[in-house]
PDB file of N, CA and C in Angstrom:
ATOM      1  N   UNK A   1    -120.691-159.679 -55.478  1.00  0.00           N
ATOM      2  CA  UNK A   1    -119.763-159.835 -54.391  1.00  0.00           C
ATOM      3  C   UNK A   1    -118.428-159.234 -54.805  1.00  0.00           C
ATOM      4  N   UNK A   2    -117.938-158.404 -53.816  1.00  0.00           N
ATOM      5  CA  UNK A   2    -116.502-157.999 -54.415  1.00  0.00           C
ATOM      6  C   UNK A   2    -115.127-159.082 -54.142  1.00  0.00           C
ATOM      7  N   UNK A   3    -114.546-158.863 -54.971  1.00  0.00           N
ATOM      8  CA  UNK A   3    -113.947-159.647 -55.618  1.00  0.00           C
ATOM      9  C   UNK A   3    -112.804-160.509 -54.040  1.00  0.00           C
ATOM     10  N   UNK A   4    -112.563-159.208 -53.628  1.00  0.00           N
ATOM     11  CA  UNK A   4    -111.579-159.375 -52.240  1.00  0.00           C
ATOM     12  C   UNK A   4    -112.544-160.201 -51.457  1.00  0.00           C
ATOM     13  N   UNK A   5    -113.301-160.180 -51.232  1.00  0.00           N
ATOM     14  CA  UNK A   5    -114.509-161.282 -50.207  1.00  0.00           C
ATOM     15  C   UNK A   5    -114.639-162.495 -51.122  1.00  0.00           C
ATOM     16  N   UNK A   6    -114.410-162.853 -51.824  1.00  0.00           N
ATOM     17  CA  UNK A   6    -114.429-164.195 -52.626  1.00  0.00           C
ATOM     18  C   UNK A   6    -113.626-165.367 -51.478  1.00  0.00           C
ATOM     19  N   UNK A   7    -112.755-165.594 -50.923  1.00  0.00           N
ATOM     20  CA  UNK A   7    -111.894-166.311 -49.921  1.00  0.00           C
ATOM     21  C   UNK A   7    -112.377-166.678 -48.822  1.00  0.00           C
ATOM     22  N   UNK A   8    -113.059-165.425 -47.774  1.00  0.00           N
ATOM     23  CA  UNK A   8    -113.594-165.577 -46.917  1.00  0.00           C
ATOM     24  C   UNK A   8    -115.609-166.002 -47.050  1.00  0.00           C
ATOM     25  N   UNK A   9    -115.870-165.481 -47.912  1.00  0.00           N
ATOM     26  CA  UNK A   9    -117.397-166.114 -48.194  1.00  0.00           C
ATOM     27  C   UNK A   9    -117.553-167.451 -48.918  1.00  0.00           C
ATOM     28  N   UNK A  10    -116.172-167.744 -49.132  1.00  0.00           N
ATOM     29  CA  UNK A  10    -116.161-169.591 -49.635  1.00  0.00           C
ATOM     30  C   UNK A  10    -115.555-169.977 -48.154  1.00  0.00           C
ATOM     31  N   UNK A  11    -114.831-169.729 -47.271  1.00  0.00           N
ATOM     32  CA  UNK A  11    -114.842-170.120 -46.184  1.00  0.00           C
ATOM     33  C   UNK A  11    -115.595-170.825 -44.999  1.00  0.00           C
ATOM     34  N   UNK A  12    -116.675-169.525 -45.188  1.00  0.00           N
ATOM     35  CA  UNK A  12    -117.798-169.375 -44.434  1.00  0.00           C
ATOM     36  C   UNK A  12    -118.522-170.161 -44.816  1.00  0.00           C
ATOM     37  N   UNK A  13    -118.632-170.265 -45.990  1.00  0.00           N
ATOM     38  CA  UNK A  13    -119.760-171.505 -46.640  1.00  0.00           C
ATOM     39  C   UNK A  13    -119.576-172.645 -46.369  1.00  0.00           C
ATOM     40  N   UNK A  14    -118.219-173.223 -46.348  1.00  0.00           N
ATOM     41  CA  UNK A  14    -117.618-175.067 -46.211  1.00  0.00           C
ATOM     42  C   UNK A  14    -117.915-175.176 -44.351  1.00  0.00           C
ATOM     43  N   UNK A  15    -118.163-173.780 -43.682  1.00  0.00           N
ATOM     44  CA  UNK A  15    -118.174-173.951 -42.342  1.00  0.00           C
ATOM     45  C   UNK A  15    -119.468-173.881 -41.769  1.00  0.00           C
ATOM     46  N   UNK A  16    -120.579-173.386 -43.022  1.00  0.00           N
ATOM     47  CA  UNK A  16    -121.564-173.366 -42.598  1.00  0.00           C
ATOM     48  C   UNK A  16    -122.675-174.134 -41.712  1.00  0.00           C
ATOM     49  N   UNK A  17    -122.205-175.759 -41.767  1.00  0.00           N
ATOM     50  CA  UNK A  17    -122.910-176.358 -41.279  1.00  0.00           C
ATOM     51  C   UNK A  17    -122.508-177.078 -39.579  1.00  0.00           C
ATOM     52  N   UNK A  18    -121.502-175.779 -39.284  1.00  0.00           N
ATOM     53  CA  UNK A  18    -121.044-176.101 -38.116  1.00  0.00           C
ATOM     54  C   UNK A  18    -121.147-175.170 -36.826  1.00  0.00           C
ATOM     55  N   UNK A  19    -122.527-175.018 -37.004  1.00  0.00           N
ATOM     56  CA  UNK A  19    -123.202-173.880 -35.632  1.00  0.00           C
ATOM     57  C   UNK A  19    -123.451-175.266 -34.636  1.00  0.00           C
ATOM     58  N   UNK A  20    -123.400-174.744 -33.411  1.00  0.00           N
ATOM     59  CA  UNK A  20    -122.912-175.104 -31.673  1.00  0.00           C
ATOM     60  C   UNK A  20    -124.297-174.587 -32.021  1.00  0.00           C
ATOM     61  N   UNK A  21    -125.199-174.853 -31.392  1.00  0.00           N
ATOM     62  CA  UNK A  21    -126.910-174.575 -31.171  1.00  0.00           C
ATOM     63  C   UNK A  21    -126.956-175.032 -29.307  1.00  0.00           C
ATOM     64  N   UNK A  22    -128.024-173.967 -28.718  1.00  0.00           N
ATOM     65  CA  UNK A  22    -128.071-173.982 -27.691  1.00  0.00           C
ATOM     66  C   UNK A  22    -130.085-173.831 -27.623  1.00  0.00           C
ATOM     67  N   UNK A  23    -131.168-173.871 -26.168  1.00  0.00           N
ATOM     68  CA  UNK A  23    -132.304-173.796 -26.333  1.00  0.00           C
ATOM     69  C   UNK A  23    -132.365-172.436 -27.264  1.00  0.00           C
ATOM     70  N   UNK A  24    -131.439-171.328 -26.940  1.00  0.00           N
ATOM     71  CA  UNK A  24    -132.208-169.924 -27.539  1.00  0.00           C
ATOM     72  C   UNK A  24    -131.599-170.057 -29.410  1.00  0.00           C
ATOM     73  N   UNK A  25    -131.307-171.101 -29.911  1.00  0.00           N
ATOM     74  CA  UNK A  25    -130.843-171.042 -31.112  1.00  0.00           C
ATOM     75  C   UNK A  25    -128.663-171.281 -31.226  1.00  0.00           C
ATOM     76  N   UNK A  26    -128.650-170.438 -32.051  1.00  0.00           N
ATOM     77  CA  UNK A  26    -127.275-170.804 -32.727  1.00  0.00           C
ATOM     78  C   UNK A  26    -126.775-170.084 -31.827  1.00  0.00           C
ATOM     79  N   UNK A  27    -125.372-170.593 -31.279  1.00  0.00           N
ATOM     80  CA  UNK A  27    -124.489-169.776 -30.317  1.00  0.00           C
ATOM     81  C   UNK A  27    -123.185-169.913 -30.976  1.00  0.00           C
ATOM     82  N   UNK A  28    -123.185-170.279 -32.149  1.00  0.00           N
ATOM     83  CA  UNK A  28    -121.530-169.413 -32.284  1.00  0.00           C
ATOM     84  C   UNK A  28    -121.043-170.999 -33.129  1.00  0.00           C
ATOM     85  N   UNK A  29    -120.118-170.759 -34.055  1.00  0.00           N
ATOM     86  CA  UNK A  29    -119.118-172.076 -34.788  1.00  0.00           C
ATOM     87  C   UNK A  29    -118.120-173.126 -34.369  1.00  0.00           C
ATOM     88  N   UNK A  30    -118.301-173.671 -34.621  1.00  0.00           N
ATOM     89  CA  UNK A  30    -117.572-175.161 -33.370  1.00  0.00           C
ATOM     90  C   UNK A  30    -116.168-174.670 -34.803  1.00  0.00           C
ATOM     91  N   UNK A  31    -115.404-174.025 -34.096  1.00  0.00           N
ATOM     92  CA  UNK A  31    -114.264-173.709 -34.618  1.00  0.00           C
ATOM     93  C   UNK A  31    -113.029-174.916 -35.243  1.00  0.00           C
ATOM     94  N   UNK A  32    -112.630-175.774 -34.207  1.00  0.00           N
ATOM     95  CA  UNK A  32    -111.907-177.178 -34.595  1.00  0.00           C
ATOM     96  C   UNK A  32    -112.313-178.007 -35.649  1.00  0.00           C
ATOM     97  N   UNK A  33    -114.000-177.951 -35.825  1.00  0.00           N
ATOM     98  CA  UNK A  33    -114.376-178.482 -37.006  1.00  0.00           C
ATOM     99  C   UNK A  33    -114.102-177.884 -38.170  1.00  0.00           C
ATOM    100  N   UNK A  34    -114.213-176.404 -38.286  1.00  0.00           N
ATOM    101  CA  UNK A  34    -114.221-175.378 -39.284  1.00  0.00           C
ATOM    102  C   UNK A  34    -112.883-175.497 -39.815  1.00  0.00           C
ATOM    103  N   UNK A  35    -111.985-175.431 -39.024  1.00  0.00           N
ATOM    104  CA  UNK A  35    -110.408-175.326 -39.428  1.00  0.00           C
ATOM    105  C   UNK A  35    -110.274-176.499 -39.685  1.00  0.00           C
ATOM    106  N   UNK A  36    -110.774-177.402 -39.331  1.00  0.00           N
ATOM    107  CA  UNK A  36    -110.235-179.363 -40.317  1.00  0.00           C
ATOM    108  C   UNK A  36    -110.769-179.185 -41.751  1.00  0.00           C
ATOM    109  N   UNK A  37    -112.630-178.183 -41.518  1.00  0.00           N
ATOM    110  CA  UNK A  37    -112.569-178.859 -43.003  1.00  0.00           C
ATOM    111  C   UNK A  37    -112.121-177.854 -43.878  1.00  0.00           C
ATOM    112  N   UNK A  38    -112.109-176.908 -43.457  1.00  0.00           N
ATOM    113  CA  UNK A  38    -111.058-175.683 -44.352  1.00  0.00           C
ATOM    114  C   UNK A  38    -108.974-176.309 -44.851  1.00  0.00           C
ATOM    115  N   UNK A  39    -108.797-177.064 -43.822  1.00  0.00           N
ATOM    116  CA  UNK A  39    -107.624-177.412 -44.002  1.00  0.00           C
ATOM    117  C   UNK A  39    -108.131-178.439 -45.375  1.00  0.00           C
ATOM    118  N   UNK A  40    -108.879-179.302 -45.169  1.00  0.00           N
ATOM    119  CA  UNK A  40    -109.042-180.654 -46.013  1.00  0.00           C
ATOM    120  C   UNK A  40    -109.685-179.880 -47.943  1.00  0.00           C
ATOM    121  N   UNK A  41    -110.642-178.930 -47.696  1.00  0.00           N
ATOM    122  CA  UNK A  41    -110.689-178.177 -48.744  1.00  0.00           C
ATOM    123  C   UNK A  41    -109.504-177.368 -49.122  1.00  0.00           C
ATOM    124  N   UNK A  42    -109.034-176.917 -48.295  1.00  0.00           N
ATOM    125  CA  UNK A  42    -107.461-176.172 -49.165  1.00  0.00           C
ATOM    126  C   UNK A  42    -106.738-176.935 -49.560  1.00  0.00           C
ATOM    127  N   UNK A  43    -106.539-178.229 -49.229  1.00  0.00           N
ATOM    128  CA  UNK A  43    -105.653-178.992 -50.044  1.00  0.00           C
ATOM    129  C   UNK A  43    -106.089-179.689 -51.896  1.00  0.00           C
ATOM    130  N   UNK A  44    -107.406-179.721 -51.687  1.00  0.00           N
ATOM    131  CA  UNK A  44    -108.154-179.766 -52.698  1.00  0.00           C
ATOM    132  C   UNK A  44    -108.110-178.554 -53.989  1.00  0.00           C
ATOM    133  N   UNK A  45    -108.683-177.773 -53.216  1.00  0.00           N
ATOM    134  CA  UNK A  45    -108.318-176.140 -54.261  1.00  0.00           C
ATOM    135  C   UNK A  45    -107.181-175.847 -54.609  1.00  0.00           C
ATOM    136  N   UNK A  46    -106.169-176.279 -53.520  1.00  0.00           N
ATOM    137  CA  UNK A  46    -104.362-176.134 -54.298  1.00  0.00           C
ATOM    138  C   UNK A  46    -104.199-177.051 -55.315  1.00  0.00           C
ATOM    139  N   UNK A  47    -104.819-177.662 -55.121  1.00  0.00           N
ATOM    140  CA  UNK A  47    -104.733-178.589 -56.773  1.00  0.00           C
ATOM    141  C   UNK A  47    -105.743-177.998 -58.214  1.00  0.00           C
ATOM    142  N   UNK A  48    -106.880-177.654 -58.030  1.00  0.00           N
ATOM    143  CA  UNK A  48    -107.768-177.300 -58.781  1.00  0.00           C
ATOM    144  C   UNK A  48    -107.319-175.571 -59.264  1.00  0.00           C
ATOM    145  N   UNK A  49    -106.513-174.775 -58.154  1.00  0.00           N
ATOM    146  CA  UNK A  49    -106.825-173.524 -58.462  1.00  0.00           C
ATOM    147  C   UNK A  49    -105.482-172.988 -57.584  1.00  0.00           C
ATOM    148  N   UNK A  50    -104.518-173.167 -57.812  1.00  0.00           N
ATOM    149  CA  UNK A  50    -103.248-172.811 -56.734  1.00  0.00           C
ATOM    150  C   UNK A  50    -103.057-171.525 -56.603  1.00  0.00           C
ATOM    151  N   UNK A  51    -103.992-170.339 -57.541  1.00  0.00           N
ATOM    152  CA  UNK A  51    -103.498-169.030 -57.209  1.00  0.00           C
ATOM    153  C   UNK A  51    -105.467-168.738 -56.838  1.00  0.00           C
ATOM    154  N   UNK A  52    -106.006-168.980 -56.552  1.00  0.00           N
ATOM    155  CA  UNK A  52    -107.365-168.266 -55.950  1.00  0.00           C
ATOM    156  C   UNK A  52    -106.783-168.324 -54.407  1.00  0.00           C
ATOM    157  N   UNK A  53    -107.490-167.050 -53.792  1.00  0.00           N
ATOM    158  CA  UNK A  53    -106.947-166.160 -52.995  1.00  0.00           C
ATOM    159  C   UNK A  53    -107.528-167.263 -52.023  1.00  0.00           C
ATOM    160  N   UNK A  54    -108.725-168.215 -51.935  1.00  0.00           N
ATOM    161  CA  UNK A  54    -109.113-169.283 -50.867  1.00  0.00           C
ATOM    162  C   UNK A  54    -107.413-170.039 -50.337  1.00  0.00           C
ATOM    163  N   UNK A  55    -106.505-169.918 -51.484  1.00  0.00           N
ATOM    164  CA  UNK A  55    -105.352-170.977 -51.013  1.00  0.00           C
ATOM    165  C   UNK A  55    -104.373-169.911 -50.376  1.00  0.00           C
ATOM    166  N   UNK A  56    -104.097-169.212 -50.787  1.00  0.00           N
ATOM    167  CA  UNK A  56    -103.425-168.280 -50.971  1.00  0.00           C
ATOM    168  C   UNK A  56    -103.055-166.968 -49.840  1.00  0.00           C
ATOM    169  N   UNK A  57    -104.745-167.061 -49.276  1.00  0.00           N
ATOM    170  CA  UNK A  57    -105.252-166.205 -47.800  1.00  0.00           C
ATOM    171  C   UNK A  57    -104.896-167.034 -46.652  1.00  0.00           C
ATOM    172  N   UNK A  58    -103.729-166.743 -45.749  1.00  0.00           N
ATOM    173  CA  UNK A  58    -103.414-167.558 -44.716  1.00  0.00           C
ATOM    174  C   UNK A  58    -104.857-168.162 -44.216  1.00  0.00           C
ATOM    175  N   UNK A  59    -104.506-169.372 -43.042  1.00  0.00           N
ATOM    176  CA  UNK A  59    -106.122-169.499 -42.576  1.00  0.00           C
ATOM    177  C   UNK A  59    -106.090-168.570 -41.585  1.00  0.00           C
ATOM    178  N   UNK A  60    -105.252-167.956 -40.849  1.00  0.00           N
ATOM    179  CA  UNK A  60    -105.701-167.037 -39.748  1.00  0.00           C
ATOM    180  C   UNK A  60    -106.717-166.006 -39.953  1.00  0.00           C
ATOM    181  N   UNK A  61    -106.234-165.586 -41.028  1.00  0.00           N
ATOM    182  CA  UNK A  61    -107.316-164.519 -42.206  1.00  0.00           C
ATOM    183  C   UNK A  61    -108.935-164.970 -42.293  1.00  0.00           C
ATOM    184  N   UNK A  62    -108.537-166.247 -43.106  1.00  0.00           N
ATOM    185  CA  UNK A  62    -109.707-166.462 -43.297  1.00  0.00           C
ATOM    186  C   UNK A  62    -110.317-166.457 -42.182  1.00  0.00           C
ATOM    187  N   UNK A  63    -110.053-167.372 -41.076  1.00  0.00           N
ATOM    188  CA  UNK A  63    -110.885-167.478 -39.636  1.00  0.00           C
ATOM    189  C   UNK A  63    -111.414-166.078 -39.051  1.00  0.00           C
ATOM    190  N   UNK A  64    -110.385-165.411 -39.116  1.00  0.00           N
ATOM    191  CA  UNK A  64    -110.648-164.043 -38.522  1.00  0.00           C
ATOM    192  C   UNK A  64    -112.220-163.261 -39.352  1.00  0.00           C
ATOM    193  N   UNK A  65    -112.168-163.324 -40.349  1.00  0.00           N
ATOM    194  CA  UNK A  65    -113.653-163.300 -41.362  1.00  0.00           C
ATOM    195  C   UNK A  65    -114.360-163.703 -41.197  1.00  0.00           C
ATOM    196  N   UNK A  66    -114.396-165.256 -41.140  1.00  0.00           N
ATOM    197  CA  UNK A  66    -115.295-166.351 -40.548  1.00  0.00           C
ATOM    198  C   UNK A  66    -116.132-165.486 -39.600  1.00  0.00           C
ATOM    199  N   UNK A  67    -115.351-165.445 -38.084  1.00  0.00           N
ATOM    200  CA  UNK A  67    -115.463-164.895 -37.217  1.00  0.00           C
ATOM    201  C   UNK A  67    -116.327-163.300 -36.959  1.00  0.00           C
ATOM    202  N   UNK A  68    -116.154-162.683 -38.015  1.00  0.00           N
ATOM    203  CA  UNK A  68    -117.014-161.274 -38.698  1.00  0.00           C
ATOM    204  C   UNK A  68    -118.380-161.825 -38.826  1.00  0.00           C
ATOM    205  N   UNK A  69    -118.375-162.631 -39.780  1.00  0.00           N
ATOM    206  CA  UNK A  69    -119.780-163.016 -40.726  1.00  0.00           C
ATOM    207  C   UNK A  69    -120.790-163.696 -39.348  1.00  0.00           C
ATOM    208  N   UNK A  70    -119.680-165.023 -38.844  1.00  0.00           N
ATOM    209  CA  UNK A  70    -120.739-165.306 -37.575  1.00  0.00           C
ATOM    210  C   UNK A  70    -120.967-164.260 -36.318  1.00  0.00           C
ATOM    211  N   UNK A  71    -120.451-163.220 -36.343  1.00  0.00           N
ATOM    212  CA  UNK A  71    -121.126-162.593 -35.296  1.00  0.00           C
ATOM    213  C   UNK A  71    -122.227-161.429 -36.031  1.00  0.00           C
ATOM    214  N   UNK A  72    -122.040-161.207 -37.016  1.00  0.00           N
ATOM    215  CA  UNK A  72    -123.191-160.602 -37.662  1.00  0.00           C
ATOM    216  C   UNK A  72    -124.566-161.276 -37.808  1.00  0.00           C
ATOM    217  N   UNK A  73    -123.941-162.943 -38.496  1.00  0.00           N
ATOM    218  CA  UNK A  73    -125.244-164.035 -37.849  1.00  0.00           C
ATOM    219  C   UNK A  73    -126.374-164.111 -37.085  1.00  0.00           C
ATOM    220  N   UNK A  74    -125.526-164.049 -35.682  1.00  0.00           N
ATOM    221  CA  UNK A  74    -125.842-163.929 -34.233  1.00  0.00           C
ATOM    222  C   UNK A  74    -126.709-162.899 -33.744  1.00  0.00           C
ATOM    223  N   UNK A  75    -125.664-161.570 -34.259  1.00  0.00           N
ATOM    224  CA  UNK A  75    -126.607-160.499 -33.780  1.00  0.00           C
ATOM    225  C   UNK A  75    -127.888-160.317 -34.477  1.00  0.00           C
ATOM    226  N   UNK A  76    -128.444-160.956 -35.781  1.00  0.00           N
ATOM    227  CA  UNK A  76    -129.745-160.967 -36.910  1.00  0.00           C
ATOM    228  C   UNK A  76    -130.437-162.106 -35.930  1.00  0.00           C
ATOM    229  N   UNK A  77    -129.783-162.844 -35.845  1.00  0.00           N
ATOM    230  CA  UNK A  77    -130.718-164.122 -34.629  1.00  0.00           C
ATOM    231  C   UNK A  77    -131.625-163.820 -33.772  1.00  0.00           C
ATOM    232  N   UNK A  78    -130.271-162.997 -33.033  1.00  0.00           N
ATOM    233  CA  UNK A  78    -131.148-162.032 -32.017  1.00  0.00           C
ATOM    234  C   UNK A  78    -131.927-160.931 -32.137  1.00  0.00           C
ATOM    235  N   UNK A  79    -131.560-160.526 -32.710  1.00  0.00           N
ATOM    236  CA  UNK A  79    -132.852-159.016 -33.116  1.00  0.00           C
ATOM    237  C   UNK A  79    -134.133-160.076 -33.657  1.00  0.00           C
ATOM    238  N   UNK A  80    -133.747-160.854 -34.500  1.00  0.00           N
ATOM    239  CA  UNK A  80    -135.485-161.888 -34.417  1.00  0.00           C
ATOM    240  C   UNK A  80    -136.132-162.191 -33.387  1.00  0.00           C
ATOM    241  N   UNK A  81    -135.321-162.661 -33.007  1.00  0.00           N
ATOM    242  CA  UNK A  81    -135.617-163.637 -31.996  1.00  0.00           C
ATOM    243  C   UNK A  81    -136.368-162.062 -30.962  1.00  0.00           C
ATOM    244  N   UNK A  82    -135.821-161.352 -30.144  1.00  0.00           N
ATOM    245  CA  UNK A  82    -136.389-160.095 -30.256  1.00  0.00           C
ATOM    246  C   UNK A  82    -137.502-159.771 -30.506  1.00  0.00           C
ATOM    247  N   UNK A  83    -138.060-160.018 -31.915  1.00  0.00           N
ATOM    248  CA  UNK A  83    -138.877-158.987 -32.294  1.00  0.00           C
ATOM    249  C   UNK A  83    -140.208-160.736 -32.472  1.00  0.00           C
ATOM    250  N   UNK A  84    -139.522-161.422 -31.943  1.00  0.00           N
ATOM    251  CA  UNK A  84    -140.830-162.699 -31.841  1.00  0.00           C
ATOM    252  C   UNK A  84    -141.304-162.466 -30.624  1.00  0.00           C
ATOM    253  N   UNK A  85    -140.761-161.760 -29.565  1.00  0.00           N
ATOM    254  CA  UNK A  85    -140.624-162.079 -28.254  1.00  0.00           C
ATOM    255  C   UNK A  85    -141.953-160.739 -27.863  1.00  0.00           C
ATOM    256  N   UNK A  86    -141.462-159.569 -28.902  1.00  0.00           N
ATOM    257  CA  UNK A  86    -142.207-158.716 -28.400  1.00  0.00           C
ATOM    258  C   UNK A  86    -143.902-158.768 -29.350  1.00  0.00           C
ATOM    259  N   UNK A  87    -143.797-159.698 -30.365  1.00  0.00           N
ATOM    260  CA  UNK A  87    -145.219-160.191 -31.038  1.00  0.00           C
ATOM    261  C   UNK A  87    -146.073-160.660 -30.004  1.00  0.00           C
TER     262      UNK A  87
END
């Protein structure tokens, strides 16, 4: 992993378990949750690690990444989901 994605792929991870699911699967990150527990982990890591770029990377940043990774998600969902449809 390069080194600059270290911030946003620990992001993504503490938010991982916060997909909005609909009948056709995952529709996207319940955002309000994501940003509480990103707030509640950054206060944690400013203690453990005050210069890793997780504290350091505004959260707008990070979210905005977030936001990258889950729509790349989405679109792999769907191309499955897709290619079940045409099995």
């Amino acid at each position: 992993m390069l080194p600059e994605l270290h911030a946003s792929i620990a992001a993504f991870m503490q938010c991982a378990t916060q997909w909005r699911s609909g009948f056709g699967g995952r529709t996207g990150l319940d955002y309000p949750a994501c940003i509480q527990i990103l707030k509640l982990h950054r206060r944690r890591w400013r203690h453990e690690s005050p210069d890793d770029p997780i504290v350091t990377t505004p959260l707008s940043e990070l979210i905005a990444d977030i936001q990258i990774i889950e729509a790349a998600m989405l679109r792999v969902d769907n191309e499955r989901r897709e290619q079940e449809e045409e099995k």
